[in-house]
PDB file of N, CA and C in Angstrom:
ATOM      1  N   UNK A   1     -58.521-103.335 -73.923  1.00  0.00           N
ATOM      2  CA  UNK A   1     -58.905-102.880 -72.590  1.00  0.00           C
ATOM      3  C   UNK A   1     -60.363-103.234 -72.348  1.00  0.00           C
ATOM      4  N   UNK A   2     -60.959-103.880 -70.942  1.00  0.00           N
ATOM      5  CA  UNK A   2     -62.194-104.615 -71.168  1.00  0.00           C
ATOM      6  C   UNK A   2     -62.466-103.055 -70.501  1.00  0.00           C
ATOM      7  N   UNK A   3     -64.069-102.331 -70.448  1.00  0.00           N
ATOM      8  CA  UNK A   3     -65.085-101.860 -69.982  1.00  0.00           C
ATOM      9  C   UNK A   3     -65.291-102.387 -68.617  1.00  0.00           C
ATOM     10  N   UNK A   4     -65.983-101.611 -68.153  1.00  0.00           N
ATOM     11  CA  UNK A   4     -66.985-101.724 -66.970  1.00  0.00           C
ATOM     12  C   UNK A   4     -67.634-102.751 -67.279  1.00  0.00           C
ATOM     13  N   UNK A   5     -68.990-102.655 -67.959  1.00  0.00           N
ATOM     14  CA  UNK A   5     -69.895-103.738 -68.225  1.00  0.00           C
ATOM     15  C   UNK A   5     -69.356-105.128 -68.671  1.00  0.00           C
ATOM     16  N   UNK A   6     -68.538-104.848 -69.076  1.00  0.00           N
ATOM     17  CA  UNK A   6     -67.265-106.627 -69.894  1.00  0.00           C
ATOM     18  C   UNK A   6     -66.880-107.026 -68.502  1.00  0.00           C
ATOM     19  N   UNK A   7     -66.484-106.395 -67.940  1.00  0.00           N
ATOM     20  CA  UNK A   7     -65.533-106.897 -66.725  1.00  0.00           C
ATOM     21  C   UNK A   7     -66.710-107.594 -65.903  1.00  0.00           C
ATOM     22  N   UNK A   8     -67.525-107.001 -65.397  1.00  0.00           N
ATOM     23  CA  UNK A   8     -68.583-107.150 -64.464  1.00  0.00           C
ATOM     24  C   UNK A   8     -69.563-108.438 -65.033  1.00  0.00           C
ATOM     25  N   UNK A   9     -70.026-108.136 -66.771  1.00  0.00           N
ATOM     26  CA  UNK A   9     -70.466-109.478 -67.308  1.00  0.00           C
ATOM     27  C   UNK A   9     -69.392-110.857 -67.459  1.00  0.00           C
ATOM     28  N   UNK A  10     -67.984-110.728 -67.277  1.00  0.00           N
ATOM     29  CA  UNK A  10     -67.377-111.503 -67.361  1.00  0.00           C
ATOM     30  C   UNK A  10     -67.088-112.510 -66.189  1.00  0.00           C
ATOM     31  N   UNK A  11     -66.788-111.360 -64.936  1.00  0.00           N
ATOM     32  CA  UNK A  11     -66.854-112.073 -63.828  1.00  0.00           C
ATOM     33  C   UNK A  11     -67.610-112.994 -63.134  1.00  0.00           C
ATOM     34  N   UNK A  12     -69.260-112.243 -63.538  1.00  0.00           N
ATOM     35  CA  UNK A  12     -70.686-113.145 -62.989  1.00  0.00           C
ATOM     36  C   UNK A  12     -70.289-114.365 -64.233  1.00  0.00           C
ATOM     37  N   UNK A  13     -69.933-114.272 -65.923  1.00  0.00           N
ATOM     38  CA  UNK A  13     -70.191-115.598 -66.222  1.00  0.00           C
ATOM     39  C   UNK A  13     -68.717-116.435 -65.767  1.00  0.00           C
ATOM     40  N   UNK A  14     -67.876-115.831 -65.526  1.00  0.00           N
ATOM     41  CA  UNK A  14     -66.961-117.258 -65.066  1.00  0.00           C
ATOM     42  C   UNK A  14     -67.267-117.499 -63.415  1.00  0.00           C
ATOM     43  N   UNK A  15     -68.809-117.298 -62.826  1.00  0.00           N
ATOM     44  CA  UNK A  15     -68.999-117.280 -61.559  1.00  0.00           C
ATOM     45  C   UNK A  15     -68.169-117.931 -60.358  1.00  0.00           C
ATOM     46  N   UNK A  16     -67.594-119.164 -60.831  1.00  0.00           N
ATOM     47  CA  UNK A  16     -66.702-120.102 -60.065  1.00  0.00           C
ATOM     48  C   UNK A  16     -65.686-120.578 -61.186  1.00  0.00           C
ATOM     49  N   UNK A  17     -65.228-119.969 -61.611  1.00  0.00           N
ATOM     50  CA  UNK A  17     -64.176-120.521 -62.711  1.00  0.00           C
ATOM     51  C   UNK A  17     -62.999-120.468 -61.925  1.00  0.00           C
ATOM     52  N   UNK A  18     -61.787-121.204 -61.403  1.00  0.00           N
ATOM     53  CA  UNK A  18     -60.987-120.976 -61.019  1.00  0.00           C
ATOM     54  C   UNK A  18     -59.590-120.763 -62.094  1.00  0.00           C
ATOM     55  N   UNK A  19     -59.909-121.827 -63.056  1.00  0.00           N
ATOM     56  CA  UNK A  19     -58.807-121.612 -63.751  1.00  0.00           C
ATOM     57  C   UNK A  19     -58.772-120.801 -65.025  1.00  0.00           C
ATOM     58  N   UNK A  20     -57.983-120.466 -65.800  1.00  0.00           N
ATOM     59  CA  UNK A  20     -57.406-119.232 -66.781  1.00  0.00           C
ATOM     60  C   UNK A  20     -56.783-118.150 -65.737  1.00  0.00           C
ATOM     61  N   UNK A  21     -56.856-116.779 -66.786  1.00  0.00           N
ATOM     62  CA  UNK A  21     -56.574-115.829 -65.965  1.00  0.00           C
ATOM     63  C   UNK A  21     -57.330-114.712 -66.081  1.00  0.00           C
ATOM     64  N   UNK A  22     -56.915-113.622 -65.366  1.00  0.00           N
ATOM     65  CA  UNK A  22     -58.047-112.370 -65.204  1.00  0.00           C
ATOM     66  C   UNK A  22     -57.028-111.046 -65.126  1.00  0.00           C
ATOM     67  N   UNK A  23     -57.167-110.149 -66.512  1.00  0.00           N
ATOM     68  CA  UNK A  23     -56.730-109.031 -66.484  1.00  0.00           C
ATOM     69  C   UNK A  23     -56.906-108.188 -65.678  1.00  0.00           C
ATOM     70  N   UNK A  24     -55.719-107.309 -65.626  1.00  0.00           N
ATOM     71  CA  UNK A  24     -56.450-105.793 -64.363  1.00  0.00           C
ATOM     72  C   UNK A  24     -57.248-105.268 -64.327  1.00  0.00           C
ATOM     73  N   UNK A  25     -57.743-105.216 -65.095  1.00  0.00           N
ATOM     74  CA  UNK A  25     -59.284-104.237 -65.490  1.00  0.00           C
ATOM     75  C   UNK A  25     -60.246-104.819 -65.004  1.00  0.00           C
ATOM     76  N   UNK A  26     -60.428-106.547 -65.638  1.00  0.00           N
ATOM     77  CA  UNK A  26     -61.129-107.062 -65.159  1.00  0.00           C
ATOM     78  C   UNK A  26     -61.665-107.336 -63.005  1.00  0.00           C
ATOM     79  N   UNK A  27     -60.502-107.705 -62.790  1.00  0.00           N
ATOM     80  CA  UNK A  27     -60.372-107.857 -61.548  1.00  0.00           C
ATOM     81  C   UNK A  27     -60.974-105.942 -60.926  1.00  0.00           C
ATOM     82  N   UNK A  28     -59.813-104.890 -61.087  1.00  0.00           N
ATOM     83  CA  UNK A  28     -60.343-103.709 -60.535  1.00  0.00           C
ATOM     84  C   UNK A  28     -61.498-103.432 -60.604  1.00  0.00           C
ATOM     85  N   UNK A  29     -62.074-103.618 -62.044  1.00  0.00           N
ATOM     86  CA  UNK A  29     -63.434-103.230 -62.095  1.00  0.00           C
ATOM     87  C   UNK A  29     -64.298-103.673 -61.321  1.00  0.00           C
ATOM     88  N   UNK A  30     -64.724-105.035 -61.036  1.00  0.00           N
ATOM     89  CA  UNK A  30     -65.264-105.778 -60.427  1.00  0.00           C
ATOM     90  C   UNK A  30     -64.861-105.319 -59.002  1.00  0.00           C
ATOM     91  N   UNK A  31     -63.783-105.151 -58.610  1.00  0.00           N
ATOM     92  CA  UNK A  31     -63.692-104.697 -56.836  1.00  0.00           C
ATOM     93  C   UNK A  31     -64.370-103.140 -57.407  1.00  0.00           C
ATOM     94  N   UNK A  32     -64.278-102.455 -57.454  1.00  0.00           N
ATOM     95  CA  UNK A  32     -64.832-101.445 -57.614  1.00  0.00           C
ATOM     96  C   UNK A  32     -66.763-101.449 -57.576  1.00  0.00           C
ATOM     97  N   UNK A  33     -67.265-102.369 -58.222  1.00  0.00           N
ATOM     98  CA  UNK A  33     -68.289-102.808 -58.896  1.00  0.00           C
ATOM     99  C   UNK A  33     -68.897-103.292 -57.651  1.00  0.00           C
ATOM    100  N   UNK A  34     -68.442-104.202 -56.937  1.00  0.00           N
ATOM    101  CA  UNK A  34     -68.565-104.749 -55.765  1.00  0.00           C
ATOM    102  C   UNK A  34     -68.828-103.667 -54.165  1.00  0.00           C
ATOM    103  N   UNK A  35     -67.753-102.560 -54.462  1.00  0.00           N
ATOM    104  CA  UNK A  35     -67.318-101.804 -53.022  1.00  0.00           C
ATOM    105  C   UNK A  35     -68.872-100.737 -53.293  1.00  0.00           C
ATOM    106  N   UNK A  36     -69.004-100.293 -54.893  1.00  0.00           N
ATOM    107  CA  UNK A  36     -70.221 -99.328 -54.945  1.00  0.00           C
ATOM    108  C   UNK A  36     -71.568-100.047 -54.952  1.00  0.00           C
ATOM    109  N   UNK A  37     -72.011-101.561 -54.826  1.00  0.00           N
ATOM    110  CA  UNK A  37     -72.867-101.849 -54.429  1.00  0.00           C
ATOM    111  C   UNK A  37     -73.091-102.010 -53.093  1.00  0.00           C
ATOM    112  N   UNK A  38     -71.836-102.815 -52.538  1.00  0.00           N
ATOM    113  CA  UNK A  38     -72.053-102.873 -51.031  1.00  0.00           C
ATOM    114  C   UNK A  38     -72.765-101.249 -50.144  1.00  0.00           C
ATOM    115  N   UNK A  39     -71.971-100.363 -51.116  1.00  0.00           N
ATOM    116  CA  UNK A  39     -72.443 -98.779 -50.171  1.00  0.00           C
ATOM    117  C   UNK A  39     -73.290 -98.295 -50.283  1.00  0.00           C
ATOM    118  N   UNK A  40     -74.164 -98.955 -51.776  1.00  0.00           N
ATOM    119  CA  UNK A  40     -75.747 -98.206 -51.895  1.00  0.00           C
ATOM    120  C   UNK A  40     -76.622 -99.374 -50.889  1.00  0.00           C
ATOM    121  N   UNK A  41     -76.192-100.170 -50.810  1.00  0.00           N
ATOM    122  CA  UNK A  41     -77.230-101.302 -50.279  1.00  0.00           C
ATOM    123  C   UNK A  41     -77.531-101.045 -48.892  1.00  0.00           C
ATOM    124  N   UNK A  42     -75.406-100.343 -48.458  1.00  0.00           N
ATOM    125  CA  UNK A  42     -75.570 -99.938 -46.596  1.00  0.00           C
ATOM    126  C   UNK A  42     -76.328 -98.592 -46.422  1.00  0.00           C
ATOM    127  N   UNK A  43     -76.190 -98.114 -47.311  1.00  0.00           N
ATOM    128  CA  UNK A  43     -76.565 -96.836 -47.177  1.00  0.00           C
ATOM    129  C   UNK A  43     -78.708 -96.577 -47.281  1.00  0.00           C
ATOM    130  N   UNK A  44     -79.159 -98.068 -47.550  1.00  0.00           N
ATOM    131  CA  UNK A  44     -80.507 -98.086 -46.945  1.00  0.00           C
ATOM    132  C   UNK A  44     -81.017 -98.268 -46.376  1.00  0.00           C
ATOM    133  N   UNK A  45     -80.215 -98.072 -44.950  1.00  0.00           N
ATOM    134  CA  UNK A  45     -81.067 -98.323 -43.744  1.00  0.00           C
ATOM    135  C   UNK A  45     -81.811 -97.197 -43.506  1.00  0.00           C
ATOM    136  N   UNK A  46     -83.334 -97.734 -43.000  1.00  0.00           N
ATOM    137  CA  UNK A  46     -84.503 -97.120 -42.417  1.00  0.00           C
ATOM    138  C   UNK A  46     -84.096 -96.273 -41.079  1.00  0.00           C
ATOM    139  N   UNK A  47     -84.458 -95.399 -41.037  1.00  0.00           N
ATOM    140  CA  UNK A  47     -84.653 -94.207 -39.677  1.00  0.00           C
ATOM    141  C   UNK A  47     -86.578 -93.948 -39.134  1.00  0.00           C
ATOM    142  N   UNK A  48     -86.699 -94.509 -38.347  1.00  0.00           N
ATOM    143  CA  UNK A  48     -88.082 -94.114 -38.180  1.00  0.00           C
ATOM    144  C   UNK A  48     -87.838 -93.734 -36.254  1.00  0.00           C
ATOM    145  N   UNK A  49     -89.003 -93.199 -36.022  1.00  0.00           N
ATOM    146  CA  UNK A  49     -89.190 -92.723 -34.989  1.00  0.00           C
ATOM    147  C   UNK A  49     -88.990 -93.717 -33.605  1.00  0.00           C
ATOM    148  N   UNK A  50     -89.330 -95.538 -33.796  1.00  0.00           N
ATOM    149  CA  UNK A  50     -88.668 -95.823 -32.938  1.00  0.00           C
ATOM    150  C   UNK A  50     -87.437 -96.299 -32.926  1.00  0.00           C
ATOM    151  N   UNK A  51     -86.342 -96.094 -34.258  1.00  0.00           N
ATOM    152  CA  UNK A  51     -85.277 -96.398 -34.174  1.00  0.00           C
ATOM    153  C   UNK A  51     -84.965 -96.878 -35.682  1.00  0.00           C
ATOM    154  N   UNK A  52     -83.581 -96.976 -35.655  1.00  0.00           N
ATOM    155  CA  UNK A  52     -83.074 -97.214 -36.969  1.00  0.00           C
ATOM    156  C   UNK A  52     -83.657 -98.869 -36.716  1.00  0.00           C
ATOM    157  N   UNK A  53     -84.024 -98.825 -38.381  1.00  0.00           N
ATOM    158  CA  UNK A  53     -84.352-100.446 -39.344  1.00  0.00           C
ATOM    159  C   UNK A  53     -82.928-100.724 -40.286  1.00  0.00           C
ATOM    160  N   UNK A  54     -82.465-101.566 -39.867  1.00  0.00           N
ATOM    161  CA  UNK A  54     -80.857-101.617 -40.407  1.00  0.00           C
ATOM    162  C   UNK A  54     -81.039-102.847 -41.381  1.00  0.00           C
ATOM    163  N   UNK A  55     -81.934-102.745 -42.270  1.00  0.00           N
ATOM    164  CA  UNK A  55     -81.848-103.639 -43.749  1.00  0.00           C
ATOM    165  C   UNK A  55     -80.890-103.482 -45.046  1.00  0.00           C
ATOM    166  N   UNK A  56     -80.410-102.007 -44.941  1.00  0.00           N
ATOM    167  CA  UNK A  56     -79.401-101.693 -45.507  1.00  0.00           C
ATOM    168  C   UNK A  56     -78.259-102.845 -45.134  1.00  0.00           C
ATOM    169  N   UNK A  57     -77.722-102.800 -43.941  1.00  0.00           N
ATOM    170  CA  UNK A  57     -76.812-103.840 -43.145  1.00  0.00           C
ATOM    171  C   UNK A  57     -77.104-104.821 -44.030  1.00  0.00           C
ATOM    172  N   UNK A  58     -77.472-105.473 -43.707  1.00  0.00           N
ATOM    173  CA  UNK A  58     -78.624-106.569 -44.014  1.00  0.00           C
ATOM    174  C   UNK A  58     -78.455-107.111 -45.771  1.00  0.00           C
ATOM    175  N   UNK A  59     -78.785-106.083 -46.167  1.00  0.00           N
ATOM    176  CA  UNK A  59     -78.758-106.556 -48.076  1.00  0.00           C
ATOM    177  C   UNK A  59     -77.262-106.324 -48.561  1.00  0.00           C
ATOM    178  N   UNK A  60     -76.455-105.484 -47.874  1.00  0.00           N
ATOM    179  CA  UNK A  60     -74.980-105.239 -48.296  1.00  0.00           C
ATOM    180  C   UNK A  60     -74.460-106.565 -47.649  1.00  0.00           C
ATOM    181  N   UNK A  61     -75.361-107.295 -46.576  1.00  0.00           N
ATOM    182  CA  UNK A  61     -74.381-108.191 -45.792  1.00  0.00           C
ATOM    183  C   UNK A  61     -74.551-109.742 -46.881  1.00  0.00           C
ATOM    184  N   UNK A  62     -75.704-109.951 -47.589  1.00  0.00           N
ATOM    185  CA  UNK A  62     -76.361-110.909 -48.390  1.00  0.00           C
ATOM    186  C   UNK A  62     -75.258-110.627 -49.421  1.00  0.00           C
ATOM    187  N   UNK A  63     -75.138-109.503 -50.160  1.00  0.00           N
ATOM    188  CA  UNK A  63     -74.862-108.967 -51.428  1.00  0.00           C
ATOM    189  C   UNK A  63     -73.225-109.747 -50.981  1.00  0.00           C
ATOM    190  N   UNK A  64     -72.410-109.550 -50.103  1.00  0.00           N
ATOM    191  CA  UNK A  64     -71.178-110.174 -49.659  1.00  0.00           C
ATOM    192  C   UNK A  64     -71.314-111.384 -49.875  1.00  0.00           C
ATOM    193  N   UNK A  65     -71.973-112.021 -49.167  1.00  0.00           N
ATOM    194  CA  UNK A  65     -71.836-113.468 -49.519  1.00  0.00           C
ATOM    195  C   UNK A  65     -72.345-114.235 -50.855  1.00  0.00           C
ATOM    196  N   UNK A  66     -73.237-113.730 -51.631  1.00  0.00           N
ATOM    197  CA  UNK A  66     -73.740-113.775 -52.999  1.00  0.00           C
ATOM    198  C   UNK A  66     -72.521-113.716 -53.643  1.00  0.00           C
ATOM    199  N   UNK A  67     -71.567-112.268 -53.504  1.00  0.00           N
ATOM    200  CA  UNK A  67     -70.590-112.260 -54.083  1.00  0.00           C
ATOM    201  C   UNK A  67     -69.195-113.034 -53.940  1.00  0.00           C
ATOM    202  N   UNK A  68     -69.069-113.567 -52.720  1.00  0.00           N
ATOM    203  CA  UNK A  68     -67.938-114.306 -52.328  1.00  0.00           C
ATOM    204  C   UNK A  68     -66.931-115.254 -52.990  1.00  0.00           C
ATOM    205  N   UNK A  69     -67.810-116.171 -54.227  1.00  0.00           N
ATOM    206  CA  UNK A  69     -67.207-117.142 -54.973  1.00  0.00           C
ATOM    207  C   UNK A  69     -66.845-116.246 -56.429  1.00  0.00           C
ATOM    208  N   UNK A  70     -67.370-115.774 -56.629  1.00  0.00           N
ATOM    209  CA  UNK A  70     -66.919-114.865 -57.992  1.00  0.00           C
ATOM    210  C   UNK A  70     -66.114-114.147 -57.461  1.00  0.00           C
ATOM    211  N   UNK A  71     -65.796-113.661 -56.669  1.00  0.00           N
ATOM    212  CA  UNK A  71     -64.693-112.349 -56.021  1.00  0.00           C
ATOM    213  C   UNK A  71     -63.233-113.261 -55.649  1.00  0.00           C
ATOM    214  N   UNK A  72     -63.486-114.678 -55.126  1.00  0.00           N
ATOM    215  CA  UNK A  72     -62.545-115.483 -54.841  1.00  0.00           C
ATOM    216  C   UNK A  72     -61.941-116.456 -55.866  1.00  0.00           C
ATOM    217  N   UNK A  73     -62.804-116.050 -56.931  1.00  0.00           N
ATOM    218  CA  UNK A  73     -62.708-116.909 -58.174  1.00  0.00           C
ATOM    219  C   UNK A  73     -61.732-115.786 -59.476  1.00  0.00           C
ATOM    220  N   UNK A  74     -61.752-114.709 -59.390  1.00  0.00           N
ATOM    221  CA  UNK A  74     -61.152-113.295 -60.100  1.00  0.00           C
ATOM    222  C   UNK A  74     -60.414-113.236 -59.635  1.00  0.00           C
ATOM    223  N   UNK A  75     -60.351-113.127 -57.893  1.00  0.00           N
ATOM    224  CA  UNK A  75     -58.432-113.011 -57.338  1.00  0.00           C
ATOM    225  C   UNK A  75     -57.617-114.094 -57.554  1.00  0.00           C
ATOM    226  N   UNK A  76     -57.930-115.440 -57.961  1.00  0.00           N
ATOM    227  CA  UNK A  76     -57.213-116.664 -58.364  1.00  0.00           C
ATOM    228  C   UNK A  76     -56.464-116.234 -59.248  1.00  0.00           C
ATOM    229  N   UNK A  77     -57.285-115.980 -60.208  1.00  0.00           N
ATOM    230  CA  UNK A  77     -57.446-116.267 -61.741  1.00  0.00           C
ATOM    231  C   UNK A  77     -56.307-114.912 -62.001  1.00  0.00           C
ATOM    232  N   UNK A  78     -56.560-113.652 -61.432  1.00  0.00           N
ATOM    233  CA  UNK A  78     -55.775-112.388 -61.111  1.00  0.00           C
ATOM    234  C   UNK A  78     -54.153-112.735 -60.462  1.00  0.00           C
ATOM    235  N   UNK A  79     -54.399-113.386 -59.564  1.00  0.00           N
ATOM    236  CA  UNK A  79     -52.973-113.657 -59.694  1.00  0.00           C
ATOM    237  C   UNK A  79     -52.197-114.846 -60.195  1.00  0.00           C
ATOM    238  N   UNK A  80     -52.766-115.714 -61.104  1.00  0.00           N
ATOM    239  CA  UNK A  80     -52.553-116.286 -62.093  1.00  0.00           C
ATOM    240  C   UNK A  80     -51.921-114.987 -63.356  1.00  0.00           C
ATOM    241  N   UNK A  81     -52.740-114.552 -63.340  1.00  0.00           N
ATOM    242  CA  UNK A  81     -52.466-113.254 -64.699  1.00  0.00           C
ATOM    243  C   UNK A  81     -51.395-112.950 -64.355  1.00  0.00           C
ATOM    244  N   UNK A  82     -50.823-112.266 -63.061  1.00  0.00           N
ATOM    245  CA  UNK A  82     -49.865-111.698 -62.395  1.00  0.00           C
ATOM    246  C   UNK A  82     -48.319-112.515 -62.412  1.00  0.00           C
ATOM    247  N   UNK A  83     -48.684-113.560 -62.386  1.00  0.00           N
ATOM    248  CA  UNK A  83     -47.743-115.056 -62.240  1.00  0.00           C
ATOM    249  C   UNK A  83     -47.199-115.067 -60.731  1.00  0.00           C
ATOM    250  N   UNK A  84     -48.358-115.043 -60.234  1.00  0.00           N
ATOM    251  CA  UNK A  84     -48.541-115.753 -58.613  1.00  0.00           C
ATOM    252  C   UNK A  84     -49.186-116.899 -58.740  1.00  0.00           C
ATOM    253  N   UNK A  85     -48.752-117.974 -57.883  1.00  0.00           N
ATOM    254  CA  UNK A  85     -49.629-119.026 -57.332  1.00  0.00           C
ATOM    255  C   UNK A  85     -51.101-118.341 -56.419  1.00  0.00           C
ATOM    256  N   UNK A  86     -52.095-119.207 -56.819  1.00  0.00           N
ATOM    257  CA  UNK A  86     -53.297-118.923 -55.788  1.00  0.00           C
ATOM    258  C   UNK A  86     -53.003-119.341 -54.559  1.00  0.00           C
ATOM    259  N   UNK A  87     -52.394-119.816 -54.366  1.00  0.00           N
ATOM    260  CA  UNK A  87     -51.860-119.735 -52.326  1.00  0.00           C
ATOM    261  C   UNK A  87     -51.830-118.483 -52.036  1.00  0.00           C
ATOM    262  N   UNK A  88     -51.519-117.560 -52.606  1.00  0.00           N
ATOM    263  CA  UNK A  88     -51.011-115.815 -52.193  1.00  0.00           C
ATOM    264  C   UNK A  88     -52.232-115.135 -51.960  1.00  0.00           C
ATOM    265  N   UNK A  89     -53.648-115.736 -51.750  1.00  0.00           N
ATOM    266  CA  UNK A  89     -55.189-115.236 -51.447  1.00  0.00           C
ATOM    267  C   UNK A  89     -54.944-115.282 -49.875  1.00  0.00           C
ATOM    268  N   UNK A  90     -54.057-116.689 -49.506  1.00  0.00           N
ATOM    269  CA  UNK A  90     -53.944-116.212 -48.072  1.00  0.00           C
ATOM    270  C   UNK A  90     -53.240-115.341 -47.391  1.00  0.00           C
ATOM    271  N   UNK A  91     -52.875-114.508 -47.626  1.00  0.00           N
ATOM    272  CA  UNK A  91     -52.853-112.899 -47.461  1.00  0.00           C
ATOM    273  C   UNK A  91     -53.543-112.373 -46.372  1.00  0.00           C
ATOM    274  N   UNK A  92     -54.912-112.895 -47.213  1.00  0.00           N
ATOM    275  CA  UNK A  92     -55.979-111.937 -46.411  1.00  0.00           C
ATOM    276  C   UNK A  92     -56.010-112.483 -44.778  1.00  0.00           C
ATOM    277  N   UNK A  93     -55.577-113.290 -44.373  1.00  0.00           N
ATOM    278  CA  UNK A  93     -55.507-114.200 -43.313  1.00  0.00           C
ATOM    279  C   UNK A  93     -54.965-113.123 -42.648  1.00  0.00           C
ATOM    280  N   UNK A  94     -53.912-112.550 -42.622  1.00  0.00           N
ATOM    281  CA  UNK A  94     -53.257-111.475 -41.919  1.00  0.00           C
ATOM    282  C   UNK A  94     -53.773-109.478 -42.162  1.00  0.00           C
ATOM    283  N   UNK A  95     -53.746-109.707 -40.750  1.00  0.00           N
ATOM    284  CA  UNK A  95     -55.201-108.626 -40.751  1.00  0.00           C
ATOM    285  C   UNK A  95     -54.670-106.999 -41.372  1.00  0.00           C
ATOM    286  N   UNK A  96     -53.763-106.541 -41.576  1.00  0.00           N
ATOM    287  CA  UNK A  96     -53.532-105.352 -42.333  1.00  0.00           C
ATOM    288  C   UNK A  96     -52.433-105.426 -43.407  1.00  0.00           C
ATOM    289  N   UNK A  97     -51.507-105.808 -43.273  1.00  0.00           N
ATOM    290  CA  UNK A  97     -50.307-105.766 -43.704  1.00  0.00           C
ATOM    291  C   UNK A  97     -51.176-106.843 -45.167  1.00  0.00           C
ATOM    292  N   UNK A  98     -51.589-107.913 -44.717  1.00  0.00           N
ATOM    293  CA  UNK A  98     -51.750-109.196 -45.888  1.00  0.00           C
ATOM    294  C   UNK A  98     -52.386-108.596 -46.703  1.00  0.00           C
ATOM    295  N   UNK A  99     -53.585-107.285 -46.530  1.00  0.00           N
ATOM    296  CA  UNK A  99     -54.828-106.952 -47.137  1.00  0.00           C
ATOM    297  C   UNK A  99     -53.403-106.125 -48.691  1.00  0.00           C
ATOM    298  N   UNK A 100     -52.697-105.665 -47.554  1.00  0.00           N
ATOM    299  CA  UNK A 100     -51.714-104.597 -48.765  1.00  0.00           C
ATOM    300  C   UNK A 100     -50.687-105.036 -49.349  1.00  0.00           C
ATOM    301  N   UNK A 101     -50.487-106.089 -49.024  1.00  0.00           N
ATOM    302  CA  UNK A 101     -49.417-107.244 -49.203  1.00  0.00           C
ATOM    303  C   UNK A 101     -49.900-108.105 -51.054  1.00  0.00           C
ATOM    304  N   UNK A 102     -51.284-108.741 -50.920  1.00  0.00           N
ATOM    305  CA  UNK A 102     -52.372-108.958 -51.395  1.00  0.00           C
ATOM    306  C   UNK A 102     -52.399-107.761 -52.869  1.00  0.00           C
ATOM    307  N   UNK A 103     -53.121-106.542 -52.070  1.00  0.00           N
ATOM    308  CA  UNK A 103     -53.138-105.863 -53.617  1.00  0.00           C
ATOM    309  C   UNK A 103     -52.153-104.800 -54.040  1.00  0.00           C
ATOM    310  N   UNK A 104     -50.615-105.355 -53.494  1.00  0.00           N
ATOM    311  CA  UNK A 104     -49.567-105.320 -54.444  1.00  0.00           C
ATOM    312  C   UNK A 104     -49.369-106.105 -55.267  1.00  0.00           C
ATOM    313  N   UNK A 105     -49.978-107.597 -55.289  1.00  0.00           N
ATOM    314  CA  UNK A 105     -49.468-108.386 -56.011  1.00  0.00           C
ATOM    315  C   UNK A 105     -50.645-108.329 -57.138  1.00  0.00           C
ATOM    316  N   UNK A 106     -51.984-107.984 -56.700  1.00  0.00           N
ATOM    317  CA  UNK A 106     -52.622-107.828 -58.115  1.00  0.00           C
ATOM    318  C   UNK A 106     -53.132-106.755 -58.662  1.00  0.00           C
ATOM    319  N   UNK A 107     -51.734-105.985 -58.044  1.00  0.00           N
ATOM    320  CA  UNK A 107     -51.526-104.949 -58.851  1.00  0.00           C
ATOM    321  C   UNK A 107     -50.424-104.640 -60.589  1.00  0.00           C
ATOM    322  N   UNK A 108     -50.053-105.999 -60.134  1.00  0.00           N
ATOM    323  CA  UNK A 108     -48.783-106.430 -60.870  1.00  0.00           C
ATOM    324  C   UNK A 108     -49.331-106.953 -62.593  1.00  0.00           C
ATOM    325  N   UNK A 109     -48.562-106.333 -63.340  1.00  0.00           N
ATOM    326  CA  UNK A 109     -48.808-106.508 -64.827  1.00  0.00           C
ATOM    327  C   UNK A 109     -48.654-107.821 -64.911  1.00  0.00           C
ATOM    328  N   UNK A 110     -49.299-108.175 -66.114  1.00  0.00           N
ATOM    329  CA  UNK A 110     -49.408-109.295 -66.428  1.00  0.00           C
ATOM    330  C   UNK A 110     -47.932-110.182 -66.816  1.00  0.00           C
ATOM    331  N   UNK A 111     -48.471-111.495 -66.592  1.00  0.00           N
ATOM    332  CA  UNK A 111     -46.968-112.318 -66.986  1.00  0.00           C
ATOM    333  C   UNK A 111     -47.123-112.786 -68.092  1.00  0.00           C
ATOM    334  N   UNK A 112     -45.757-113.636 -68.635  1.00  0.00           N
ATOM    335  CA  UNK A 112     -45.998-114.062 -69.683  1.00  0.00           C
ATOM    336  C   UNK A 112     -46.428-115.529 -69.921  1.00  0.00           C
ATOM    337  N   UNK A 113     -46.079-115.833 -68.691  1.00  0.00           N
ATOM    338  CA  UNK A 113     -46.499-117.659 -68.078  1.00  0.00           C
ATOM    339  C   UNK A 113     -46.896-117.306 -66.634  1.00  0.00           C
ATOM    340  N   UNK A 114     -47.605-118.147 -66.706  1.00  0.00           N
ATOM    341  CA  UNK A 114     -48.549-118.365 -65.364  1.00  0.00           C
ATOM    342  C   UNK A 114     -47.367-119.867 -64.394  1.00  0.00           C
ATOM    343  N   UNK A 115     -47.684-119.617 -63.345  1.00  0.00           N
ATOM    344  CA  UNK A 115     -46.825-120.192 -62.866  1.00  0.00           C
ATOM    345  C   UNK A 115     -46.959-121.827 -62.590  1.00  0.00           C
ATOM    346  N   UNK A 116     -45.845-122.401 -61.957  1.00  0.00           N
ATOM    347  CA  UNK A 116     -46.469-123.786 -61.817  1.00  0.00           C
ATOM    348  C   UNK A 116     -47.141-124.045 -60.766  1.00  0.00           C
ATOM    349  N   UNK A 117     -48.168-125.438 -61.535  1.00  0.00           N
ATOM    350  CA  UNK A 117     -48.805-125.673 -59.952  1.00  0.00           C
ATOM    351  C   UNK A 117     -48.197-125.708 -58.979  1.00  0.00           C
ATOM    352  N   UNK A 118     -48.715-125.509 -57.936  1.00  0.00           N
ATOM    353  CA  UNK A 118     -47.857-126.122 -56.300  1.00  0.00           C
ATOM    354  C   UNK A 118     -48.411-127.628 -56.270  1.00  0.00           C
TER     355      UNK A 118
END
């Protein structure tokens, strides 16, 4: 079973790795890892007297795109683990249903073969 810190050091070093695969832990942790930075980062926006300073916005919005290729690089690799093809990321394309559609499938225990290319 990987840790917090394994998962999170694992993900930043396969930063763009598309291929192998990526255990549940690994993958959850990291969304997890991801959702509690985005909320400390939003959660620092400035209040001053002539109005909110929305840098919080701002560094959670950086911190997204910083994170984008490692996060898109773990759901591959995750549903590889799963024995999905990486076509099944487009999911997210469809605005509610795909999001849950999506993490049913990497929710799914591991396989024993990864599937074939498309």
């Amino acid at each position: 079973m990987m840790t917090f810190p394994q998962a999170i050091a694992t993900v930043f070093r396969k930063y763009a790795e598309f291929t192998g695969r990526a255990s549940r832990a690994e993958f959850w942790w990291f969304a997890l890892f991801g959702a509690l930075v985005s909320t400390a980062l939003g959660a620092l926006n400035l209040v001053t007297p002539q109005g909110t300073i929305a840098i919080g916005s701002s560094l959670a919005g950086a911190w997204s795109v910083a994170t984008l290729l490692p996060s898109l690089a773990v759901t591959v690799r995750r549903l590889r683990d799963a024995g999905f093809a990486w076509g099944h990321v487009f999911w997210l394309l469809l605005p509610v249903a795909g999001v849950v559609i999506l993490i049913v499938l990497l929710a799914q225990r591991s396989s024993a073969t990864a599937p074939r290319p498309a």
